[in-house]
C-alpha atoms as a PDB file:
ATOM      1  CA  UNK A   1      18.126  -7.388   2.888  1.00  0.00           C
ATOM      2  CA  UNK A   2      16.923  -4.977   0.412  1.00  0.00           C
ATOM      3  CA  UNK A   3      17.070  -8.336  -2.053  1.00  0.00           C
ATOM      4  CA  UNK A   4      14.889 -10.439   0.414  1.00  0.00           C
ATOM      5  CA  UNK A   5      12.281  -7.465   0.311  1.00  0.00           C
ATOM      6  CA  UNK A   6      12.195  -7.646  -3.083  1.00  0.00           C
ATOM      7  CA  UNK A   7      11.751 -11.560  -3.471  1.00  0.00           C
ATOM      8  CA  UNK A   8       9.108 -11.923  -0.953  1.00  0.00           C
ATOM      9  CA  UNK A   9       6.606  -8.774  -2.619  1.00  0.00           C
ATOM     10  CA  UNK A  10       7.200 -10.875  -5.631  1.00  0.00           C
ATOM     11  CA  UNK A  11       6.434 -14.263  -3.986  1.00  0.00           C
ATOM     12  CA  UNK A  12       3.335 -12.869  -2.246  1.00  0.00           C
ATOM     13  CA  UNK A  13       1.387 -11.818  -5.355  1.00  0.00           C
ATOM     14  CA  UNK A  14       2.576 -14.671  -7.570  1.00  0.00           C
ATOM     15  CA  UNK A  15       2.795 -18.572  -5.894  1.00  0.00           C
ATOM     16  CA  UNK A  16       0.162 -21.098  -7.007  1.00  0.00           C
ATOM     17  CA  UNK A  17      -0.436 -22.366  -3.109  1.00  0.00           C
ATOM     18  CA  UNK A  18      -0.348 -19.819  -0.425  1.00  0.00           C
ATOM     19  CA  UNK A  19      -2.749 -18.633   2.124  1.00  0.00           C
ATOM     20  CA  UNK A  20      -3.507 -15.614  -0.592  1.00  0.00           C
ATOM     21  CA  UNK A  21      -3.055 -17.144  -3.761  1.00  0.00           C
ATOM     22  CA  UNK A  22      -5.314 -20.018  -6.184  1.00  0.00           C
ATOM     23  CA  UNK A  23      -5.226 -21.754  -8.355  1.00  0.00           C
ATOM     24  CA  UNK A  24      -8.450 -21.247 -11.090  1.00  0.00           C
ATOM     25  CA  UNK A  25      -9.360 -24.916 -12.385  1.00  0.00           C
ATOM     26  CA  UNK A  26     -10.261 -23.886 -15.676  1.00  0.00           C
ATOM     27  CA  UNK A  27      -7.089 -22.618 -15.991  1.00  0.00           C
ATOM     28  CA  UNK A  28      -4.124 -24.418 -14.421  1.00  0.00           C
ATOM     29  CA  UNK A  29      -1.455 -21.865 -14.901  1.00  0.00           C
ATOM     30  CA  UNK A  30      -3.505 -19.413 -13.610  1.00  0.00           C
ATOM     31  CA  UNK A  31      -3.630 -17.641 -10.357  1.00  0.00           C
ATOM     32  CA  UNK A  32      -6.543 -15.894  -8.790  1.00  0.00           C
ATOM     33  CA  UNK A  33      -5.093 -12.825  -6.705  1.00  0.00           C
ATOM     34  CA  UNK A  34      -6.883 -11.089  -4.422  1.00  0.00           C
ATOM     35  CA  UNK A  35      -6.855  -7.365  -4.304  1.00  0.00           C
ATOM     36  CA  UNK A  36      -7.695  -5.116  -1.925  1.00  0.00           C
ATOM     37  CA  UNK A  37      -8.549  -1.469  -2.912  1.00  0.00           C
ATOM     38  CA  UNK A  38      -9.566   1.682  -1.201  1.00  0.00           C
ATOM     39  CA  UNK A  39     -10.435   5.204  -1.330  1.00  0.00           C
ATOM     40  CA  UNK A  40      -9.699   7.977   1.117  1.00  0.00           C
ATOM     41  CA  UNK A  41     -10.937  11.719   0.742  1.00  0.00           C
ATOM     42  CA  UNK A  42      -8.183  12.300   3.312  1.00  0.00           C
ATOM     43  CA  UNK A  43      -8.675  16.510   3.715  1.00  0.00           C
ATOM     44  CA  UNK A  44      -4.624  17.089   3.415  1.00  0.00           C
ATOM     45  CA  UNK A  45      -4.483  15.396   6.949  1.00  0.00           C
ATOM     46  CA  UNK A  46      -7.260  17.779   9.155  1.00  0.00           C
ATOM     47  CA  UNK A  47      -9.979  15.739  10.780  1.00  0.00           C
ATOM     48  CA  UNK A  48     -13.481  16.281  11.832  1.00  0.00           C
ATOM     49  CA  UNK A  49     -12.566  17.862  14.574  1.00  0.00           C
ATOM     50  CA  UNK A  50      -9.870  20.588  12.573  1.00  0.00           C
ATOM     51  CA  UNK A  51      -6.891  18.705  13.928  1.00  0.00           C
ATOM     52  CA  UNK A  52      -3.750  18.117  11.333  1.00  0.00           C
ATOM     53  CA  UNK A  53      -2.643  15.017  12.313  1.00  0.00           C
ATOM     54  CA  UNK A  54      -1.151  13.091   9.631  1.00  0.00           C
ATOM     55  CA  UNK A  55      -0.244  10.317  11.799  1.00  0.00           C
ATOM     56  CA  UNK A  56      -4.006   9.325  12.427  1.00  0.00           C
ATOM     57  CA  UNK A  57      -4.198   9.291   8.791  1.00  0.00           C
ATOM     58  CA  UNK A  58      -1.458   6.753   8.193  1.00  0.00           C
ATOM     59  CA  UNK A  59      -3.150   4.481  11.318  1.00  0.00           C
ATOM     60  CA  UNK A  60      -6.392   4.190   9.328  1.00  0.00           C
ATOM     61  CA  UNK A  61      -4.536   3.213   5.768  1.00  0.00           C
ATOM     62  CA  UNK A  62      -2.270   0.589   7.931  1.00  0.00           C
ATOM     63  CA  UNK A  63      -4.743  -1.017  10.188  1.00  0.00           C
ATOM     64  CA  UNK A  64      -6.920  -2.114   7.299  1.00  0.00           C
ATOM     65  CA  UNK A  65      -3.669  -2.781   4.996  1.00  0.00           C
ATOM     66  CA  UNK A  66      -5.020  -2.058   1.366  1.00  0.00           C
ATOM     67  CA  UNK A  67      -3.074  -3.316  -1.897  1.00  0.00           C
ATOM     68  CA  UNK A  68      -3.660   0.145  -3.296  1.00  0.00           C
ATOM     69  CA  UNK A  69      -5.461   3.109  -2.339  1.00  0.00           C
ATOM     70  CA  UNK A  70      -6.275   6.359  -3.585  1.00  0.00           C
ATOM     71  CA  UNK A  71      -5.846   9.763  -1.904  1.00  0.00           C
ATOM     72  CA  UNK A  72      -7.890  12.768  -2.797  1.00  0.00           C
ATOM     73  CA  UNK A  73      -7.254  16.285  -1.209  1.00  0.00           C
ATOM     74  CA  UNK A  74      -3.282  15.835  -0.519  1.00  0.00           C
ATOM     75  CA  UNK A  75      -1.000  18.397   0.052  1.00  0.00           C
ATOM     76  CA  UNK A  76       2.658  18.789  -1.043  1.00  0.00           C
ATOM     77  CA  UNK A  77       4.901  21.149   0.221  1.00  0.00           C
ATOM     78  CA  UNK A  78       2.073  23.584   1.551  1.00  0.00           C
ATOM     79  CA  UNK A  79       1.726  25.879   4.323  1.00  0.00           C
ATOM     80  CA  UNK A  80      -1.349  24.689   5.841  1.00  0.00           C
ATOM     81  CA  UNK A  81       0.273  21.037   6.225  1.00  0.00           C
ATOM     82  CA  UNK A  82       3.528  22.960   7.835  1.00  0.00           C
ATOM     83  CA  UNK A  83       5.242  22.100   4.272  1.00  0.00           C
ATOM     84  CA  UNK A  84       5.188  18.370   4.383  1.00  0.00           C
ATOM     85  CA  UNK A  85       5.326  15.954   1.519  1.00  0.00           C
ATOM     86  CA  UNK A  86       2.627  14.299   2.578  1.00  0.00           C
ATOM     87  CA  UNK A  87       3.121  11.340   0.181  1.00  0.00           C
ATOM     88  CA  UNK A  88       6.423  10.692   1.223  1.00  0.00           C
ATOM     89  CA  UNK A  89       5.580  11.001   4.409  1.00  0.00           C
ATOM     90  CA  UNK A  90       2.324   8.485   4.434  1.00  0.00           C
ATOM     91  CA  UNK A  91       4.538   6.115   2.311  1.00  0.00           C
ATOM     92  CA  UNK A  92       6.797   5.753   4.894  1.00  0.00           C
ATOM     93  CA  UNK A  93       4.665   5.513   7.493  1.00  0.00           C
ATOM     94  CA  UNK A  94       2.367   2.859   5.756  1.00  0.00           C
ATOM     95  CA  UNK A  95       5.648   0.651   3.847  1.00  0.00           C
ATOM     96  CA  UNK A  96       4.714   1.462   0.620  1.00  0.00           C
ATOM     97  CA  UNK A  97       4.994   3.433  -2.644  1.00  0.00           C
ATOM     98  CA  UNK A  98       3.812   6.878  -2.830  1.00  0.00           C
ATOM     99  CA  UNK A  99       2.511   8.578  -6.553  1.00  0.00           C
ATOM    100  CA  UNK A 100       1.796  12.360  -6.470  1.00  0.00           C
ATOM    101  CA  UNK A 101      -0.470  13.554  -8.930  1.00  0.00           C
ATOM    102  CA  UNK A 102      -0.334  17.319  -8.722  1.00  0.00           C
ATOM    103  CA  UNK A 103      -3.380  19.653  -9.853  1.00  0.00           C
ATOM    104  CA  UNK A 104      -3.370  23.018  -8.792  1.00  0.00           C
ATOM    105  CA  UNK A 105       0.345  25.078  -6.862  1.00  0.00           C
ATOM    106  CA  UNK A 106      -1.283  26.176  -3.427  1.00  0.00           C
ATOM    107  CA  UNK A 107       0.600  28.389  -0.887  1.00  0.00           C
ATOM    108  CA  UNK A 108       4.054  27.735  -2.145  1.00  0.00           C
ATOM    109  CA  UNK A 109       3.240  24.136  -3.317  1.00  0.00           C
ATOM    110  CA  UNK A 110       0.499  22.020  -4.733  1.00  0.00           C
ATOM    111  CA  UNK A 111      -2.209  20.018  -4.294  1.00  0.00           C
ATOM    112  CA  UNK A 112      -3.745  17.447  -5.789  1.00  0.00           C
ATOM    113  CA  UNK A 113      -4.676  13.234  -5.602  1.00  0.00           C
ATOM    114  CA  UNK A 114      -2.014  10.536  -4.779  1.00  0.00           C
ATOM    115  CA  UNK A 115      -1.951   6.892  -4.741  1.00  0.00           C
ATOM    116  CA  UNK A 116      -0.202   4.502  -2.557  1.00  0.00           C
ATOM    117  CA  UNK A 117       0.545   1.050  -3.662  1.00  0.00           C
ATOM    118  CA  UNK A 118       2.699  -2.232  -2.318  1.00  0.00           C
ATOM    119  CA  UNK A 119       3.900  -2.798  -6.162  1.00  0.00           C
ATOM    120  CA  UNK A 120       6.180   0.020  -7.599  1.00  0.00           C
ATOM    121  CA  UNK A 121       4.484   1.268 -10.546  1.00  0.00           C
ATOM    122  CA  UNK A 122       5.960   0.344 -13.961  1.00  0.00           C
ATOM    123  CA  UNK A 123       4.505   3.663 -16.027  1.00  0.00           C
ATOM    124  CA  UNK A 124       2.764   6.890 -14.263  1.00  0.00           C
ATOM    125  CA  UNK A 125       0.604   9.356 -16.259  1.00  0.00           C
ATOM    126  CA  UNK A 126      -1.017  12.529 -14.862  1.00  0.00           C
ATOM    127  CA  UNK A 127      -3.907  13.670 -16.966  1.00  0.00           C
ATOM    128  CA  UNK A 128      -5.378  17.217 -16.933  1.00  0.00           C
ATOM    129  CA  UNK A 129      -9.147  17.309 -16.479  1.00  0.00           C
ATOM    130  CA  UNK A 130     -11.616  20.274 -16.373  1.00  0.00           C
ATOM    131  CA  UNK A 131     -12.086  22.224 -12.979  1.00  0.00           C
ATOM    132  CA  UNK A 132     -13.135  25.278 -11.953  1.00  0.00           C
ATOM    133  CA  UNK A 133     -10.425  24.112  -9.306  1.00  0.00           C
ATOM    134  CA  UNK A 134      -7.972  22.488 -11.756  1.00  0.00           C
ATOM    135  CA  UNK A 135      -8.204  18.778 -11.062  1.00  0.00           C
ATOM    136  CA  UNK A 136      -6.236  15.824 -12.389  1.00  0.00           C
ATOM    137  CA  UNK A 137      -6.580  12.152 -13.123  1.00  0.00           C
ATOM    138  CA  UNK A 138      -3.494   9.634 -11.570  1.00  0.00           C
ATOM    139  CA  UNK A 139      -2.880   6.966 -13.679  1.00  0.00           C
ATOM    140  CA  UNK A 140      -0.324   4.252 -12.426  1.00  0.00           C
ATOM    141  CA  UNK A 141       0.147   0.730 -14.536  1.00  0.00           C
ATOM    142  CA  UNK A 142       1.459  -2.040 -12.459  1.00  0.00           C
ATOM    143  CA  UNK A 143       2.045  -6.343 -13.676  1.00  0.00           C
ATOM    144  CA  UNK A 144      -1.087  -7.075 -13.351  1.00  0.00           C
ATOM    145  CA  UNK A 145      -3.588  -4.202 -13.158  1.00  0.00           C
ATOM    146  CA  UNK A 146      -3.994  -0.235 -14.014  1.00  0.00           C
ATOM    147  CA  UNK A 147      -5.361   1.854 -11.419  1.00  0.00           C
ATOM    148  CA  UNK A 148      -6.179   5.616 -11.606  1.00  0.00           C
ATOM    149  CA  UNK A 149      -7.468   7.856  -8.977  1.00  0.00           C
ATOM    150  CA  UNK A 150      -9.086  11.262  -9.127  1.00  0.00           C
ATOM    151  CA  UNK A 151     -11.189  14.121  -7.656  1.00  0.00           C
ATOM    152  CA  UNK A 152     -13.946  15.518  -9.856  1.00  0.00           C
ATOM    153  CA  UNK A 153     -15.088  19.209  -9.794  1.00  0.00           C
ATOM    154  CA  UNK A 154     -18.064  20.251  -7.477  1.00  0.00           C
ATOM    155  CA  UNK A 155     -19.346  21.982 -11.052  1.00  0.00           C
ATOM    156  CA  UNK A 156     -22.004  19.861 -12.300  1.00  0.00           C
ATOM    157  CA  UNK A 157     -20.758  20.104 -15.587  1.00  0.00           C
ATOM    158  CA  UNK A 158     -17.218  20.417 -15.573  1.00  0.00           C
ATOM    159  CA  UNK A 159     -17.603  16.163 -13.908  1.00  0.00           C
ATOM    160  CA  UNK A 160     -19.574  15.362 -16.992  1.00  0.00           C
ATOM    161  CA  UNK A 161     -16.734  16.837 -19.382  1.00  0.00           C
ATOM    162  CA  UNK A 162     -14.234  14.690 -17.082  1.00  0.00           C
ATOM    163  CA  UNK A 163     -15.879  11.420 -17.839  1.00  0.00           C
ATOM    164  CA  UNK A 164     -15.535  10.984 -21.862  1.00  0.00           C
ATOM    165  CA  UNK A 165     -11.284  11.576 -20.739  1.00  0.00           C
ATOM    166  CA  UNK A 166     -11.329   8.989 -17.924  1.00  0.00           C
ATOM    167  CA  UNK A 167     -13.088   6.821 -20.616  1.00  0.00           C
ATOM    168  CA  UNK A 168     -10.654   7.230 -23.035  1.00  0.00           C
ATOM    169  CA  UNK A 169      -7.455   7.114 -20.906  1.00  0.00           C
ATOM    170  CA  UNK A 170      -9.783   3.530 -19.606  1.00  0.00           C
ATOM    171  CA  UNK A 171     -10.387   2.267 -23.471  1.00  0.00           C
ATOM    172  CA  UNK A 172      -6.148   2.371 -24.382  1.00  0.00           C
ATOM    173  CA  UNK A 173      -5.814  -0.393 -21.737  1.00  0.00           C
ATOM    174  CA  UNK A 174      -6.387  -3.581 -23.817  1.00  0.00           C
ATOM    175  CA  UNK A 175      -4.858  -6.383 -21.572  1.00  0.00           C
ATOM    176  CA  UNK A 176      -4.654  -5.486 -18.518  1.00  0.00           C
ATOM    177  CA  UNK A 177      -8.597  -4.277 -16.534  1.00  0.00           C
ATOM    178  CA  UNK A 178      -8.749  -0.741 -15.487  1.00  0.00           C
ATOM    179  CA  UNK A 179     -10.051   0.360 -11.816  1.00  0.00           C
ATOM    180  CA  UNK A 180     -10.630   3.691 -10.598  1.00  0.00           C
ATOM    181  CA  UNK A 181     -11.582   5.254  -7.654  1.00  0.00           C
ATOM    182  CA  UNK A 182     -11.930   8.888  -5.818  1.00  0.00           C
ATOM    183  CA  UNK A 183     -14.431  11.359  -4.550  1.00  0.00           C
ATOM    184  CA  UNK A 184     -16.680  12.165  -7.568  1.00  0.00           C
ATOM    185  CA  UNK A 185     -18.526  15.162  -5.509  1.00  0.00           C
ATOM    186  CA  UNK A 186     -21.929  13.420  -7.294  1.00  0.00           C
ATOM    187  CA  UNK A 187     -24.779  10.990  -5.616  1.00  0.00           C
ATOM    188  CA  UNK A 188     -25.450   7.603  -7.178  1.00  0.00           C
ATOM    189  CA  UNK A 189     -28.259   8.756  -8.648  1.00  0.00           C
ATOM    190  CA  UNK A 190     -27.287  11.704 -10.048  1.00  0.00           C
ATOM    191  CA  UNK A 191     -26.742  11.815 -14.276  1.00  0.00           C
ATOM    192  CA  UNK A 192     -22.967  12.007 -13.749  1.00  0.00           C
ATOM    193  CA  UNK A 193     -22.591   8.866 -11.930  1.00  0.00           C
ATOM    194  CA  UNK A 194     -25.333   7.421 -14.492  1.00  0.00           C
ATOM    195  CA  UNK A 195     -23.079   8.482 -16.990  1.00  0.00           C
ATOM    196  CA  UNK A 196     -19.932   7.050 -15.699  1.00  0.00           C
ATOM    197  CA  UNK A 197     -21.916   3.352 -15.520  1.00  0.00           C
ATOM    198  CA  UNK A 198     -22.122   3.588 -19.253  1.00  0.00           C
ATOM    199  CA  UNK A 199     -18.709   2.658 -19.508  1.00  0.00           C
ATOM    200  CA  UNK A 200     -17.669   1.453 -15.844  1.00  0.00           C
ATOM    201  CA  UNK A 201     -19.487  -0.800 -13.168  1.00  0.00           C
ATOM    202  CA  UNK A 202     -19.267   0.368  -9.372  1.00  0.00           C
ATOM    203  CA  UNK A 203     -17.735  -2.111  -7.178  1.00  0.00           C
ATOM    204  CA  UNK A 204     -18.501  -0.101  -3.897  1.00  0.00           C
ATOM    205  CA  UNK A 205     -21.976  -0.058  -1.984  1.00  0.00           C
ATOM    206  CA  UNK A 206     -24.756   2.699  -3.348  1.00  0.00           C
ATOM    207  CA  UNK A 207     -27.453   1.767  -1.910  1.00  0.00           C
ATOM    208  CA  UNK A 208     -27.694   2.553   2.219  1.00  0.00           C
ATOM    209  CA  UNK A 209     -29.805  -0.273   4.502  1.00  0.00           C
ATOM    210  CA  UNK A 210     -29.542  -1.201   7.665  1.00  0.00           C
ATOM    211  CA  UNK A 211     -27.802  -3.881   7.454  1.00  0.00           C
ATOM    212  CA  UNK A 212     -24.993  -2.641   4.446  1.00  0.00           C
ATOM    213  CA  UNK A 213     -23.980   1.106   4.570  1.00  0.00           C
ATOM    214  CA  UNK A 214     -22.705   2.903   1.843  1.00  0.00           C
ATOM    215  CA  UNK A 215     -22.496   7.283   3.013  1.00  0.00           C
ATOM    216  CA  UNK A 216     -19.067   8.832   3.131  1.00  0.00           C
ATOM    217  CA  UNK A 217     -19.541  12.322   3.933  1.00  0.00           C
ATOM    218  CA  UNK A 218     -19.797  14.131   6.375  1.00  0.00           C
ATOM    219  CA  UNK A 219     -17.753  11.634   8.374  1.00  0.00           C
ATOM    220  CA  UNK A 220     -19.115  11.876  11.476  1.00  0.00           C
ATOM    221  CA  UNK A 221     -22.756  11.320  10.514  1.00  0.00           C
ATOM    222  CA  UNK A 222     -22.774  10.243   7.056  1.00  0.00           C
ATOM    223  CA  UNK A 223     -25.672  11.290   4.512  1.00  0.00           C
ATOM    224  CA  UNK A 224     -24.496  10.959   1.406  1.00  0.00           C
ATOM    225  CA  UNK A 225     -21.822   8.473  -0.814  1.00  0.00           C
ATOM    226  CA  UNK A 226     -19.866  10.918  -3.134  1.00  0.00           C
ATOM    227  CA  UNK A 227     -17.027   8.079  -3.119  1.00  0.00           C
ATOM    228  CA  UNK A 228     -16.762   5.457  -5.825  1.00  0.00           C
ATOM    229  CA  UNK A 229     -14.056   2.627  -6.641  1.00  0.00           C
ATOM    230  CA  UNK A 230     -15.048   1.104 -10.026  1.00  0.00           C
ATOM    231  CA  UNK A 231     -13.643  -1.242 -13.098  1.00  0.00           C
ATOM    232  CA  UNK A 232     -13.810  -0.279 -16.645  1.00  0.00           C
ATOM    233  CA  UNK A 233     -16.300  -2.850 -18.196  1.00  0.00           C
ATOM    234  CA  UNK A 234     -18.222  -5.445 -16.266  1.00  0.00           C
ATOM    235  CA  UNK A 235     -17.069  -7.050 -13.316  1.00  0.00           C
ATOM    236  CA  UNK A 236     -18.306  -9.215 -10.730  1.00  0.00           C
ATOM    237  CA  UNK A 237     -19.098  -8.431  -7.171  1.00  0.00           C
ATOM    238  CA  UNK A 238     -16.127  -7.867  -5.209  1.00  0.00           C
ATOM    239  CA  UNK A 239     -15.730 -10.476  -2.074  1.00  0.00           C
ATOM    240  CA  UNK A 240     -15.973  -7.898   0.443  1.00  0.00           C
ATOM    241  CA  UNK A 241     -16.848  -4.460   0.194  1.00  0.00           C
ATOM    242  CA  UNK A 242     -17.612  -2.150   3.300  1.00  0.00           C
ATOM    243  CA  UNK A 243     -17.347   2.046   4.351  1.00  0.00           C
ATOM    244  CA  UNK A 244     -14.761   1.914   6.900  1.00  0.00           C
ATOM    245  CA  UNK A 245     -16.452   3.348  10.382  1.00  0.00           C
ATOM    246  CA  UNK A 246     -14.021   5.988  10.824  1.00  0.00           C
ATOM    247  CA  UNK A 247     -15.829   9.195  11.433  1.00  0.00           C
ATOM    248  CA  UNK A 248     -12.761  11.495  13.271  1.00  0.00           C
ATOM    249  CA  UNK A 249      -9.840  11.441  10.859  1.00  0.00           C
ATOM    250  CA  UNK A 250     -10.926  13.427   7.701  1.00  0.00           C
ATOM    251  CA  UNK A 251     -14.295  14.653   6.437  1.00  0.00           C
ATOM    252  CA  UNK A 252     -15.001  11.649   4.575  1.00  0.00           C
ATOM    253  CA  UNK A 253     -14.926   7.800   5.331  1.00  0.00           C
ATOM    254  CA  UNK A 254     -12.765   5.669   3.599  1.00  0.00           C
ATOM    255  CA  UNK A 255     -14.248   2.974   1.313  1.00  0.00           C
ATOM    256  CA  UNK A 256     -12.423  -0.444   0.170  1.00  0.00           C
ATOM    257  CA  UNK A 257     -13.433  -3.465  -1.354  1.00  0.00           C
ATOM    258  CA  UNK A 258     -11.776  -7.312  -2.101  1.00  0.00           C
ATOM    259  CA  UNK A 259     -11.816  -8.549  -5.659  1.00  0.00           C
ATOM    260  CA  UNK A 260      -9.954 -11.054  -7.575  1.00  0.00           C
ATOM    261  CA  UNK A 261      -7.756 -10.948 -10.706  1.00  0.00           C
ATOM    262  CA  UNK A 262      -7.574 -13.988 -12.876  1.00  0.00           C
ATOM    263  CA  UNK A 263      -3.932 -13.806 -13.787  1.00  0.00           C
ATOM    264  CA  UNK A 264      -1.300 -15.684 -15.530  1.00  0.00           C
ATOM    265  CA  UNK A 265       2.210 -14.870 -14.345  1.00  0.00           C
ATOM    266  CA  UNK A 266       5.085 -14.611 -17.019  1.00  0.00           C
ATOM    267  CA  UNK A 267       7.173 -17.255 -17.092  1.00  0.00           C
ATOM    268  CA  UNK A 268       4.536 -20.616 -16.859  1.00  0.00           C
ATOM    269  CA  UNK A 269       4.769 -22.686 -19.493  1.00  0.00           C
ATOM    270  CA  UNK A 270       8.793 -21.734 -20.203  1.00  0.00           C
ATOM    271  CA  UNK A 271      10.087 -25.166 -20.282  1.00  0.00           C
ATOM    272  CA  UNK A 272      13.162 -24.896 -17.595  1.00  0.00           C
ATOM    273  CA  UNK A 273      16.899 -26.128 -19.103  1.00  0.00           C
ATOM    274  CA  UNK A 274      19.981 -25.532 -16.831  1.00  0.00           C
ATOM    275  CA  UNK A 275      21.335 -22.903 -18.129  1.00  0.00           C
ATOM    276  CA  UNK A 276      18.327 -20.423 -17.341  1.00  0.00           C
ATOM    277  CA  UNK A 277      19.350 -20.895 -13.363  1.00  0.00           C
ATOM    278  CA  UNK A 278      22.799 -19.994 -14.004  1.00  0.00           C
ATOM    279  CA  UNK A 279      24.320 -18.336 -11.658  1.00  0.00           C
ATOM    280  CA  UNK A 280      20.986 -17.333 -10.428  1.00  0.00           C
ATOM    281  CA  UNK A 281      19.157 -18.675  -6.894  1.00  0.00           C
ATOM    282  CA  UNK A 282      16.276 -21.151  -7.513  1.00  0.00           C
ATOM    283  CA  UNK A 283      13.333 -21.705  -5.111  1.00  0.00           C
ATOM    284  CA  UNK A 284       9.936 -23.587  -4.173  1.00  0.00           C
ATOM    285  CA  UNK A 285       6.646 -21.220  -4.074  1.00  0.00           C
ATOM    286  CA  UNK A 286       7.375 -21.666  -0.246  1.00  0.00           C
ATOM    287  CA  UNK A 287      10.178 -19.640  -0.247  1.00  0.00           C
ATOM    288  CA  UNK A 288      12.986 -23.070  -0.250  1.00  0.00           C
ATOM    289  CA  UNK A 289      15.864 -23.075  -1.876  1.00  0.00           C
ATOM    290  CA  UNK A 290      16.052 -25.442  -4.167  1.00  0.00           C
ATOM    291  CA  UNK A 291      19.445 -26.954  -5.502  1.00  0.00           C
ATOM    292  CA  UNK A 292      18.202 -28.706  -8.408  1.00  0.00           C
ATOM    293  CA  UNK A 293      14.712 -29.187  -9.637  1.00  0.00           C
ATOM    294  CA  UNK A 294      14.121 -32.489 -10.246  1.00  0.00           C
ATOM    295  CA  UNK A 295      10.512 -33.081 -10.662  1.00  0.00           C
ATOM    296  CA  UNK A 296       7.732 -31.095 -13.008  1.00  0.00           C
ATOM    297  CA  UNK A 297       6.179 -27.941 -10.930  1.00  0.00           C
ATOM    298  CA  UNK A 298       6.815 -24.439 -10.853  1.00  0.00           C
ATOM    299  CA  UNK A 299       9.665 -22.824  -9.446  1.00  0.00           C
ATOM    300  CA  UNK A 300      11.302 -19.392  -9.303  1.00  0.00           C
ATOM    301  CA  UNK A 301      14.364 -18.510 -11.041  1.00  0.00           C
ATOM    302  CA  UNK A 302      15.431 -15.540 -10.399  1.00  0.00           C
ATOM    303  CA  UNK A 303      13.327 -14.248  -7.820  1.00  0.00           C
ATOM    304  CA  UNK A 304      10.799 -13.478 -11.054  1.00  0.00           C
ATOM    305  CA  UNK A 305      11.107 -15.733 -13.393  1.00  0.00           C
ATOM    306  CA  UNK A 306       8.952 -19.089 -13.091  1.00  0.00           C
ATOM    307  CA  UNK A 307       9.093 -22.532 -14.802  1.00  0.00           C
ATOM    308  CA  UNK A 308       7.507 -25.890 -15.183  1.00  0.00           C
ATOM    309  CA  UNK A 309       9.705 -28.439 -15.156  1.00  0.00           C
ATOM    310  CA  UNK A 310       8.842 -31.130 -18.759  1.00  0.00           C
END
């Protein structure tokens, strides 16, 4: 079972024709994969209305089923959350992995940002940043992507000494883009989000009109966006973007947006001889099992590996 699992995560973020996955014509052995990411100020599980309930907090993550997502405000361990882990707990509740980035002990544990992800990371890195309230930055590298989460200071400039460490932690990723995301306690037109644009572009809404919103806080009747999702470099406009109406669960709304890598998986181009399926199942991008590939396409060897057939 646990081997089934495993194949069919890999098979959704890597076949050529699916319902989620595309081919890019300029570039035949490449995919285009969408990605959905979020960001969720989720106040260690106490709504709008001073209810713990960590429950509702899972509901909103599952019914709009992010990729990844970033947490901000999560507890571990501490008494005001009655001692739960609360990324263990919203991993299993939501089917996926749970990363703790820890930034301050509170109460007997800690505190800090977390991020939640369908892929198991390969590599995790929790970076110290200045705080008058010790804060962190979550870095987790998956196949395709990094993605980093974090919670800046409410002193003005304790963010602005943040940024030039997000930007370098950003700059060591060479081949592979860089997204971050979190509640940056600044306005989009304040100089620490100016700053931040230098190096990053914002894929989220900052710019409120009646037709597109983009507040986040206070949830109930938002004023003000203070929550960002962003790429290192330039980027294009993300397919979707929207602030998820959800004004009970936490003092801030979520955020998420849709973009698109432009990957190339490992494996395409690796001529495929008999003895690389030894002893090893071989199947269609449907999910058939194949008994012997006969004609030139890509298969899976493996349950990662993939070849074309010469």
């Amino acid at each position: 079972m646990k081997r089934n699992r495993l194949f069919l995560l890999f098979l959704s973020v890597s076949m050529f024709v699916s319902p989620h996955c595309s081919a890019n014509d300029d570039n035949p052995t490449a995919v285009i994969l969408p990605l959905k990411i979020m960001s969720y100020n989720i106040r260690h599980g106490e709504g709008m209305d001073k209810v713990f309930d960590l429950d509702r907090t899972a509901a909103v993550i599952s019914k709009h089923a992010p990729d990844i997502i970033g947490l901000q405000e999560v507890d571990s361990f501490v008494s005001r959350s009655n001692r739960i882990n609360e990324m263990g707990y919203l991993a299993t509740k939501t089917s996926m992995h749970g990363t703790f980035g820890p930034a301050i002990p509170l109460t007997g544990g800690k505190y800090g940002v977390g991020i939640l992800s369908k892929e198991r990371p390969l590599r995790v890195n929790n970076i110290p940043l200045p705080g008058k309230e010790e804060r962190t930055l979550l870095v987790c590298e998956f196949e395709y992507y990094v993605f980093a989460c974090t919670h800046l200071d409410l002193n003005d400039s304790c963010r602005k000494a943040s940024i030039p460490i997000i930007v370098e932690e950003a700059k060591r990723w060479t081949t592979k883009p860089f997204y971050i995301c979190g509640d940056w306690n600044d306005t989009p037109s304040s100089q620490t989000i100016a700053q931040i644009k230098r190096n990053f572009t914002l894929l989220n809404r900052t710019t409120n009109t009646s037709q597109f919103k983009c507040y986040t806080y206070p949830a109930d009747v938002p004023t003000k966006c203070i929550d960002y999702i962003a790429k290192y470099g330039k980027s294009s406009v993300p397919k979707t973007r929207e602030v998820i109406d959800e004004p009970q669960a936490s003092d801030h709304r979520p955020i998420m947006v849709e973009i698109e890598l432009d990957i190339t998986p490992e494996g395409i181009n690796t001529p495929f001889v008999e003895h690389d399926a030894a002893d090893q199942d071989i199947y269609y991008l449907d999910g058939r099992r194949v008994n012997q590939p006969q004609a030139k396409g890509i298969y899976i060897v493996g349950k990662k590996k993939k070849y074309i057939v010469k």
